[in-house]
Protein backbone atom coordinates (compact mmCIF):
# COMPACT_ATOMS: atom_id res chain seq x y z
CA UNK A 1 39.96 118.15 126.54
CA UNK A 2 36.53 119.49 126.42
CA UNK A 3 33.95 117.60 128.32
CA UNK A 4 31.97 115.67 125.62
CA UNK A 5 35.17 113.92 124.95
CA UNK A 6 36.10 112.91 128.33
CA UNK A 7 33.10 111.02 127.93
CA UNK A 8 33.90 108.94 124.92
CA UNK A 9 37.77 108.24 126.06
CA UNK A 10 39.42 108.36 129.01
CA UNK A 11 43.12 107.59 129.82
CA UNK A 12 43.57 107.54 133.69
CA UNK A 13 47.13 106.87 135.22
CA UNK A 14 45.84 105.25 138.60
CA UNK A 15 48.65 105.78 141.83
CA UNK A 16 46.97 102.94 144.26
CA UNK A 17 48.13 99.73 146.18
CA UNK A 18 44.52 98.81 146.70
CA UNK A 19 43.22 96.51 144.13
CA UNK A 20 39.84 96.93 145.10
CA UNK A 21 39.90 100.37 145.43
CA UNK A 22 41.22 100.53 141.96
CA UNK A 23 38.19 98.10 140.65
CA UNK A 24 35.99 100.28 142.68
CA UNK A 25 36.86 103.80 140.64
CA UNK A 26 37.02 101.99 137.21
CA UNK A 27 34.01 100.98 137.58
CA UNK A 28 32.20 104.26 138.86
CA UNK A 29 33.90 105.71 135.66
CA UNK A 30 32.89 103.74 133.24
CA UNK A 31 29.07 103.59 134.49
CA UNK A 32 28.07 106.40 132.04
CA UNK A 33 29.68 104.96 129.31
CA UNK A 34 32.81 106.32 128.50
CA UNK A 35 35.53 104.19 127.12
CA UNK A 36 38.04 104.18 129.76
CA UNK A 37 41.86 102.97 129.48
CA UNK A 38 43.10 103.18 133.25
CA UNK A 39 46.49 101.24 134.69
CA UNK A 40 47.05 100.50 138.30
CA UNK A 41 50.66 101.42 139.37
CA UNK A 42 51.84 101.35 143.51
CA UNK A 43 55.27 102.17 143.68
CA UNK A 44 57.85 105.19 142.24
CA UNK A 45 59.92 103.36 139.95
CA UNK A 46 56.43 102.05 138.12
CA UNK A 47 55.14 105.26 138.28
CA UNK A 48 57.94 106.89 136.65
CA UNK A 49 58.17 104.36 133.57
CA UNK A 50 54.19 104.52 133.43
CA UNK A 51 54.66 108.40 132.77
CA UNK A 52 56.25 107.81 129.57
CA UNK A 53 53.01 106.89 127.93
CA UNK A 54 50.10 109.24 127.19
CA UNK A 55 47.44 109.94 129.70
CA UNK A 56 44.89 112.57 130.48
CA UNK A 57 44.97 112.08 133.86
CA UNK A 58 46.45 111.24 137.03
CA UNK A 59 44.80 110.10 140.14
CA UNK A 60 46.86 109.34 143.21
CA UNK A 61 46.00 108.01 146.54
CA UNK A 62 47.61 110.21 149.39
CA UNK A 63 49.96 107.74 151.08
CA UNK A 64 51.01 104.58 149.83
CA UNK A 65 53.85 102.17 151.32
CA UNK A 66 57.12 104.11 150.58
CA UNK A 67 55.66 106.76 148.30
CA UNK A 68 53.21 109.61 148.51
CA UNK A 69 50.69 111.50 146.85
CA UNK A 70 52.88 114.41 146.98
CA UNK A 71 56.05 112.83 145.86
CA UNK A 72 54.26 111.87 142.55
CA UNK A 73 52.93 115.27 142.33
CA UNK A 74 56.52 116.53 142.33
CA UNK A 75 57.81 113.93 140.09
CA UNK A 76 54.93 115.03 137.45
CA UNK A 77 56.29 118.32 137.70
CA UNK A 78 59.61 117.71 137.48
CA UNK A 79 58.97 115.52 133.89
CA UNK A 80 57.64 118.40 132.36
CA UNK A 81 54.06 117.09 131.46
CA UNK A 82 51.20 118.90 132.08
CA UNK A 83 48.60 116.67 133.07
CA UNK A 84 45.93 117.16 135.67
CA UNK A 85 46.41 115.58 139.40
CA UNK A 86 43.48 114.56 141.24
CA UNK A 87 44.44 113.24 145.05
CA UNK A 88 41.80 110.65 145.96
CA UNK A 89 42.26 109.22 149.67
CA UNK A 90 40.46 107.55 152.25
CA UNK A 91 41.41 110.16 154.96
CA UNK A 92 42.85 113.76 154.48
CA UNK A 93 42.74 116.36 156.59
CA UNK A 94 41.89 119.96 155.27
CA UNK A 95 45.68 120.93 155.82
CA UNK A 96 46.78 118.22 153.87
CA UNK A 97 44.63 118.78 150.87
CA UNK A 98 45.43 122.36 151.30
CA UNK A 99 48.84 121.62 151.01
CA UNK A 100 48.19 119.69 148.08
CA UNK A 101 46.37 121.89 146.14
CA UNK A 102 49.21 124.57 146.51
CA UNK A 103 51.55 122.09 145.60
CA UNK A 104 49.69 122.04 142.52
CA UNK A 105 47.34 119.34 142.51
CA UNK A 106 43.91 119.84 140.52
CA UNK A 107 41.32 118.26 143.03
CA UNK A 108 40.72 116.35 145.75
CA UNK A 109 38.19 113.63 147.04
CA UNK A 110 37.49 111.19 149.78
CA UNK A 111 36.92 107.67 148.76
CA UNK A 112 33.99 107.59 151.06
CA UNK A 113 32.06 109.82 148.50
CA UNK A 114 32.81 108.71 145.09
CA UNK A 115 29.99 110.20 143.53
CA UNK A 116 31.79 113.10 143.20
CA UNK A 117 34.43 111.19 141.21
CA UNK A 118 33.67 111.31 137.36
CA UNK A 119 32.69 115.12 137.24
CA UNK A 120 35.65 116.20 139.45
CA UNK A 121 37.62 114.24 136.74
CA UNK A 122 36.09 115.93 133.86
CA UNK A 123 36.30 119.24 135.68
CA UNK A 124 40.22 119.17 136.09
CA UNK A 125 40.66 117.78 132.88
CA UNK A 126 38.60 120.95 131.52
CA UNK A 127 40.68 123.31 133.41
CA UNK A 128 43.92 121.53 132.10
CA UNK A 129 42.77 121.65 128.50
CA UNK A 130 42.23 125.80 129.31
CA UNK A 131 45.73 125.89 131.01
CA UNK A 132 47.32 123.81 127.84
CA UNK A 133 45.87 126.51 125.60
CA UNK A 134 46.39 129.44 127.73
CA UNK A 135 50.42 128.43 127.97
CA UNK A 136 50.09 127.93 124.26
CA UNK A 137 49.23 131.16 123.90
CA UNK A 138 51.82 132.35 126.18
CA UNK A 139 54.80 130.76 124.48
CA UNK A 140 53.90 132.35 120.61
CA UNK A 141 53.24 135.60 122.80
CA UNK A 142 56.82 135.80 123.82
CA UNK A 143 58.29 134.11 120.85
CA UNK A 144 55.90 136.74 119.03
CA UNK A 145 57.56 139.40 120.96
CA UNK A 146 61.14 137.97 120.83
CA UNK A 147 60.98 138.18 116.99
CA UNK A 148 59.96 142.02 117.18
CA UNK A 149 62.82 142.66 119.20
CA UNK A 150 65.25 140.83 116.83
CA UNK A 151 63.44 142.44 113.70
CA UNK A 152 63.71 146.06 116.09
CA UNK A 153 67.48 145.69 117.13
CA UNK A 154 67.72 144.93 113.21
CA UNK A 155 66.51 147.80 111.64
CA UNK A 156 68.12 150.35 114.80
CA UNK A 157 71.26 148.63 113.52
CA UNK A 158 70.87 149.43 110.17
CA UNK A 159 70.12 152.84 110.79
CA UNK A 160 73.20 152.94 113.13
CA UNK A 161 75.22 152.37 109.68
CA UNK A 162 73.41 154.34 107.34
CA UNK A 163 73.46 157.31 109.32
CA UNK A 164 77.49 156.55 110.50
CA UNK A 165 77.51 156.70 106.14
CA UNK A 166 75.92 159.61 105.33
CA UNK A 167 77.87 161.54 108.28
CA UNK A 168 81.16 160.76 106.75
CA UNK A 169 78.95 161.60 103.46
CA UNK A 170 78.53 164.63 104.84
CA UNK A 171 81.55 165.17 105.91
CA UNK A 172 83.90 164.29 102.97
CA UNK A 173 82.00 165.63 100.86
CA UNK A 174 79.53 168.65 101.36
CA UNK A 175 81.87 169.69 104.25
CA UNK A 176 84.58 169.42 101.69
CA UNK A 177 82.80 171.38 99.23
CA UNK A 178 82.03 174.39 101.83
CA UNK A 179 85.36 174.67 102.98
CA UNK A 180 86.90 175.03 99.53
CA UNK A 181 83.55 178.13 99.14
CA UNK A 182 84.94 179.01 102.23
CA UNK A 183 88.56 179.74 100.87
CA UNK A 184 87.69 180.78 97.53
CA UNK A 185 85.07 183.83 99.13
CA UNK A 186 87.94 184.90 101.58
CA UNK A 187 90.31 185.38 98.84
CA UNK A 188 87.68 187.55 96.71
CA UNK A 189 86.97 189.80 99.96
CA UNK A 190 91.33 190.16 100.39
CA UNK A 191 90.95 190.95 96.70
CA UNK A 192 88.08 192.94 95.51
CA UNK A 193 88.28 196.64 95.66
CA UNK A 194 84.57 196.85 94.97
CA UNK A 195 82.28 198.35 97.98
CA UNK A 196 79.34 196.64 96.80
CA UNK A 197 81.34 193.43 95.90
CA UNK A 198 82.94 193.44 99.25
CA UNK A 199 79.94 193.40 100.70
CA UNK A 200 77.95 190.42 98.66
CA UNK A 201 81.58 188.52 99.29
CA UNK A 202 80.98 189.35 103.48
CA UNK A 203 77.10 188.36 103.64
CA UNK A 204 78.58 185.24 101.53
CA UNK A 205 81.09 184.12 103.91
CA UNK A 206 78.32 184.51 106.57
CA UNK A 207 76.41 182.42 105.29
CA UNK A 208 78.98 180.00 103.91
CA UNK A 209 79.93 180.06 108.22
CA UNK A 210 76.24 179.25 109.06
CA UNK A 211 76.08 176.09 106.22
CA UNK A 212 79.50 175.05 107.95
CA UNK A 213 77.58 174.92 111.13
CA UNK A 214 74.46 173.23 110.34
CA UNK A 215 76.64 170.54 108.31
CA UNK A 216 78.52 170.21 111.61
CA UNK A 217 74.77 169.70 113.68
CA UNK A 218 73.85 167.46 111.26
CA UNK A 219 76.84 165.22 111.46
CA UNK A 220 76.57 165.39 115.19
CA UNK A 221 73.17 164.27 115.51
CA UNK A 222 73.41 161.20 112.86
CA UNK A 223 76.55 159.73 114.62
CA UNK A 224 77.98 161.98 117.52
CA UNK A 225 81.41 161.91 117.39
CA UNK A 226 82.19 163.34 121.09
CA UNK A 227 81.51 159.56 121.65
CA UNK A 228 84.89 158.45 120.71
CA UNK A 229 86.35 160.71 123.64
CA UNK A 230 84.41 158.06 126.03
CA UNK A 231 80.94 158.86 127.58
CA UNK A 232 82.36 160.83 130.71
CA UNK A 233 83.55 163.61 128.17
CA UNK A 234 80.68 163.14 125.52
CA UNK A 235 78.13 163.73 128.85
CA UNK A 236 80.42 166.64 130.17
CA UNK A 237 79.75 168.81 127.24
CA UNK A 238 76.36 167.68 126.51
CA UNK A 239 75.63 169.00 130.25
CA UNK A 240 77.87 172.31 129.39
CA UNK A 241 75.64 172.66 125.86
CA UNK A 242 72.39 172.28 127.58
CA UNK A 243 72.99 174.69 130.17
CA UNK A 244 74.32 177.23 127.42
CA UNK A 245 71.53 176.90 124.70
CA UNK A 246 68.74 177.01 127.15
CA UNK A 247 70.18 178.76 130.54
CA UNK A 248 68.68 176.38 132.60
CA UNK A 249 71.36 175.38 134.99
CA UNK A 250 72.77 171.91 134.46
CA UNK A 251 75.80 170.04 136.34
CA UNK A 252 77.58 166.80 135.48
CA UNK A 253 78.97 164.73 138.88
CA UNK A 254 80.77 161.81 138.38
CA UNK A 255 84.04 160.23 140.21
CA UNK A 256 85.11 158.37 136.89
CA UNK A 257 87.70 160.03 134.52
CA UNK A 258 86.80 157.18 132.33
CA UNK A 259 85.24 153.87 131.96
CA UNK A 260 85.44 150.72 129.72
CA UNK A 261 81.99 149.58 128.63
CA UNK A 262 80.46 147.16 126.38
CA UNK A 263 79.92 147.78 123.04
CA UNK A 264 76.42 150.04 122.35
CA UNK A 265 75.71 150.80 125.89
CA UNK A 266 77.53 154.30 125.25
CA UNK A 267 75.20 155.24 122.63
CA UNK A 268 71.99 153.95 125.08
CA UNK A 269 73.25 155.93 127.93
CA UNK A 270 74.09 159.15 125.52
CA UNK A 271 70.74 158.76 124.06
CA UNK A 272 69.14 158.37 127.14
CA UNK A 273 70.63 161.72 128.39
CA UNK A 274 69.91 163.38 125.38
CA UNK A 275 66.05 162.62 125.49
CA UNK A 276 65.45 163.50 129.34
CA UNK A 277 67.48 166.68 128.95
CA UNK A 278 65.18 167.37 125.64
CA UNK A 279 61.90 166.77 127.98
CA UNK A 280 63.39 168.72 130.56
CA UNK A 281 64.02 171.69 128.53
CA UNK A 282 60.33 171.00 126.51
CA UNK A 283 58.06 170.53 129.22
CA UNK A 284 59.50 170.57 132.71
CA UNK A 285 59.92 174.47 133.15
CA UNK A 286 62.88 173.07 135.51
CA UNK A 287 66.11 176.22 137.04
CA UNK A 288 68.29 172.92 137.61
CA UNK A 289 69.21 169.86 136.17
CA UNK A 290 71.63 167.09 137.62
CA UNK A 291 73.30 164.35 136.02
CA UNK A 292 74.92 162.02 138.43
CA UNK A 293 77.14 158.95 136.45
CA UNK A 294 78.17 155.68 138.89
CA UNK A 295 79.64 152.42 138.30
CA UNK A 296 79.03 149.94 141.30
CA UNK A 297 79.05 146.09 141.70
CA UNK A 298 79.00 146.12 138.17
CA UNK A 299 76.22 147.98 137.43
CA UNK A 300 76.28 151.43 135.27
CA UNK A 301 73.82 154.14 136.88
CA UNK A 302 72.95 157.37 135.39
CA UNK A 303 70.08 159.34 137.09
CA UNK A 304 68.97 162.83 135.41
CA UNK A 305 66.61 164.44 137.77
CA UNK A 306 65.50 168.65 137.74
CA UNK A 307 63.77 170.71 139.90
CA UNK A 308 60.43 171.10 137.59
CA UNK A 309 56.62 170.91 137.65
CA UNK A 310 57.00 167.03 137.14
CA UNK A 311 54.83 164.67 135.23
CA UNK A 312 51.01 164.94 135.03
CA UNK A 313 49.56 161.02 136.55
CA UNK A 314 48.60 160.35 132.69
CA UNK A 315 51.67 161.41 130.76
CA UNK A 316 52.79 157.97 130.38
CA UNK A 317 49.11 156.28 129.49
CA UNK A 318 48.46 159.09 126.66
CA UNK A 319 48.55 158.22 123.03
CA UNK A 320 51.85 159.03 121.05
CA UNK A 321 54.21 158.69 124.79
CA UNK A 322 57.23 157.05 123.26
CA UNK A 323 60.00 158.64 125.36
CA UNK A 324 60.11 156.92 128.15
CA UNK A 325 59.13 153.68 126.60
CA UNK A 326 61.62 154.63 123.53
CA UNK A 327 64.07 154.68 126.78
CA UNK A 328 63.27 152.09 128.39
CA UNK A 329 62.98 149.57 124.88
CA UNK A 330 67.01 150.90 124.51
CA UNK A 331 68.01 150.14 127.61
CA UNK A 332 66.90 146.36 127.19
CA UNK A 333 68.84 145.85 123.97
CA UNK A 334 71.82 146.11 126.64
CA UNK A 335 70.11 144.05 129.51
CA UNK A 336 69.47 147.41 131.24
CA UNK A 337 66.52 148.75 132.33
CA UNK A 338 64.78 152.19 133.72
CA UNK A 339 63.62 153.40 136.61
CA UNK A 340 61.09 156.99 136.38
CA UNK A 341 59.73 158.99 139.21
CA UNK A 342 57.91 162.36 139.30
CA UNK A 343 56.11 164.58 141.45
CA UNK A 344 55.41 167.95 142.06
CA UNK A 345 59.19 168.59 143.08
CA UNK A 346 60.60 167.67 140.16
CA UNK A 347 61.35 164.13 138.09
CA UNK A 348 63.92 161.72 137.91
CA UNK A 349 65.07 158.99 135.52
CA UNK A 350 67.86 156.18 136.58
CA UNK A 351 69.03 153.86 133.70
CA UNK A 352 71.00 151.05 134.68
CA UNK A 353 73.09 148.77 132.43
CA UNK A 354 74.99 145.85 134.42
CA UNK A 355 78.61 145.86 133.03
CA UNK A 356 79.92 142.89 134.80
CA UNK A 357 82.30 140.79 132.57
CA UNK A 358 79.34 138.24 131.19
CA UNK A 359 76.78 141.40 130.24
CA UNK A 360 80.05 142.62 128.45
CA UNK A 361 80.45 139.79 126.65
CA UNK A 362 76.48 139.82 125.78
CA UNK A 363 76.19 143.36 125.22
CA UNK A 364 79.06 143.54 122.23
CA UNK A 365 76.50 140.85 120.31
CA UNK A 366 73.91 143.38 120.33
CA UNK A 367 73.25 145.82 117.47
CA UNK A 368 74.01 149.65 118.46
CA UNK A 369 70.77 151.30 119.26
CA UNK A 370 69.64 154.76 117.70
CA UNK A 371 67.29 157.18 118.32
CA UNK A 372 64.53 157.81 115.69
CA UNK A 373 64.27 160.73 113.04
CA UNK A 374 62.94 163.07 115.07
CA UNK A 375 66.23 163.31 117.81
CA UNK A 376 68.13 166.34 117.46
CA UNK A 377 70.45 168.34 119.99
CA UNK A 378 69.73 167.45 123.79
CA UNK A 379 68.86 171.56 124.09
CA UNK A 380 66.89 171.74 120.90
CA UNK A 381 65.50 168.51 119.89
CA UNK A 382 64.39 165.19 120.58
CA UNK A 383 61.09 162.88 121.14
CA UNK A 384 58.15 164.40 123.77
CA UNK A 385 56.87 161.68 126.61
């Protein structure tokens, strides 16, 4: 509490076998007036049942017969209450009270100079008030942030599903509808006799071939299907795309045919691929690029690193860098996280997602993460830093 009203009210949870020394305190505290509620306790077990009650304070003599400042320090602690500690002892040495004070204790005084006693109380009371607040603070911070994460995994998942819908949209239907153009303009080209017709009917189909394609992209990149074959084989050919859209060399290494993982850490890891080949082919002016996949003591690894100009000191500080934080925001909706280093030799990116039984059993609650609207092709698309 603030200052002014430690000196109207005062509740002080006194930790002393001296009676007189007791008297002696209450007395310098209630000199300027302040109403003043304090209760003399000497051993643990009254200590303990006097902590029940409210108080805005405890002060604690340093050794007492079977008990100890310290030990009531601990106990405090241990209840959960946050109330400030002031040690007040007739002899302390400066390693005790420095001990103390990392131990947690607010203050400490001598009896032999008391008058230091009421604004040393106010003092740590003042500070506790600002710790109170500043903890306050701290819990709606992270509840804050825990909600945004909820409301984010949320939305990701509902985009997971729409865009799963309008693939097989796209699919059954608009594919579909192509394929049947498809047929009908082969069977006018086998059956016109026309030079001219022949022709529209060939620059048709070419077209028809190229809508076919793009319809294929499209499906790709709202739900990619190469998925289903397991990530080894999904991150085989995205390697053997890359390196054939953009002819920047690009290897796969793994020793895993196949692995068993969790429920949305696929997507995360394809994703993740996708992106830093998409920054390597955008910005990194990299010959190479190396994806090495590992599973070890539970923990998935994938590290994407290229031979380029690397990172400039402020790429990640600049307004509008989502793509490594993008990453590194999907990697926690699977407990994983994302390591990034650069320099003029090149840059590297690690994700790792522990896969141990329990994170298995965590990571299938979790909504599927998705990139946003902007992700395309790892050779031709995707988010910048």
């Amino acid at each position: 509490m603030p200052i002014h009203e430690s000196k109207r009210s005062l509740r002080v949870l006194h930790l002393e076998d001296s009676e007189v020394d007791h008297e002696l305190a209450a007395a310098l505290l209630a000199r300027d007036g302040r109403s003043l509620a304090m209760l003399r306790v000497d051993s643990e077990a009254a200590f303990r049942a006097a902590l029940e009650e409210d108080w805005d304070l405890v002060l604690s003599d340093y050794n007492l017969p079977g008990f100890s400042g310290l030990a009531a320090l601990e106990i405090l602690h241990a209840s959960g209450r946050l109330l400030p500690f002031v040690i007040l002892s007739g002899e302390i040495g400066e390693d005790v009270a420095v001990q103390a004070m990392r131990a947690g204790a607010s203050d400490y005084l001598l009896k032999s100079n008391l008058t230091r006693l009421a604004p040393a109380l106010d003092r740590a009371i003042e500070a506790n008030e600002t710790r109170r607040a500043r903890n306050a603070a701290d819990r709606e911070l992270a509840a804050s942030k825990q909600r945004l994460s909820e409301l984010a995994r949320h939305l990701q998942s509902s985009i997971e599903r729409e865009r799963a819908a309008i693939a097989r949209e796209i699919h059954d239907d608009v594919g579909g509808s192509l394929a049947a153009l498809k047929f009908d303009l082969a069977w006018m080209a086998r059956h016109a006799h026309d030079a001219d017709v022949q022709a529209r009917v060939a620059s048709a189909l070419e077209m028809t071939g190229h809508a076919i394609e793009a319809s294929q992209r499209i499906m790709h990149n709202l739900r990619p299907a190469i998925l289903e074959q397991g990530l080894v084989a999904a991150l085989q050919w995205m390697a053997q795309r890359f390196e054939k859209r953009t002819g920047i060399a690009c290897s796969f290494r793994t020793s895993h045919e196949h692995l068993d993982l969790p429920q949305g850490v696929p997507l995360v890891a394809y994703r993740a691929v996708q992106e830093a080949l998409t920054n390597v082919s955008k910005h990194a002016q990299a010959r190479r690029v190396t994806i090495d996949l590992s599973l070890a003591r539970g923990v998935l690894s994938i590290e994407i690193s290229d031979d380029g100009r690397g990172l400039p000191a402020d790429a990640l500080a600049k307004a509008g860098s989502f793509g490594i934080r993008g990453l590194r925001e999907r990697a926690e909706t699977v407990s994983g996280w994302v390591d990034l280093s650069s320099s003029a030799s090149g840059t590297m990116i690690i994700l790792s997602v522990p896969v141990s039984q329990a994170q298995r059993v965590k990571a299938a609650t979790r909504a599927l993460i998705d990139d946003d609207s902007e992700q395309h092709d790892p050779s031709a698309w995707g988010t910048d830093l």
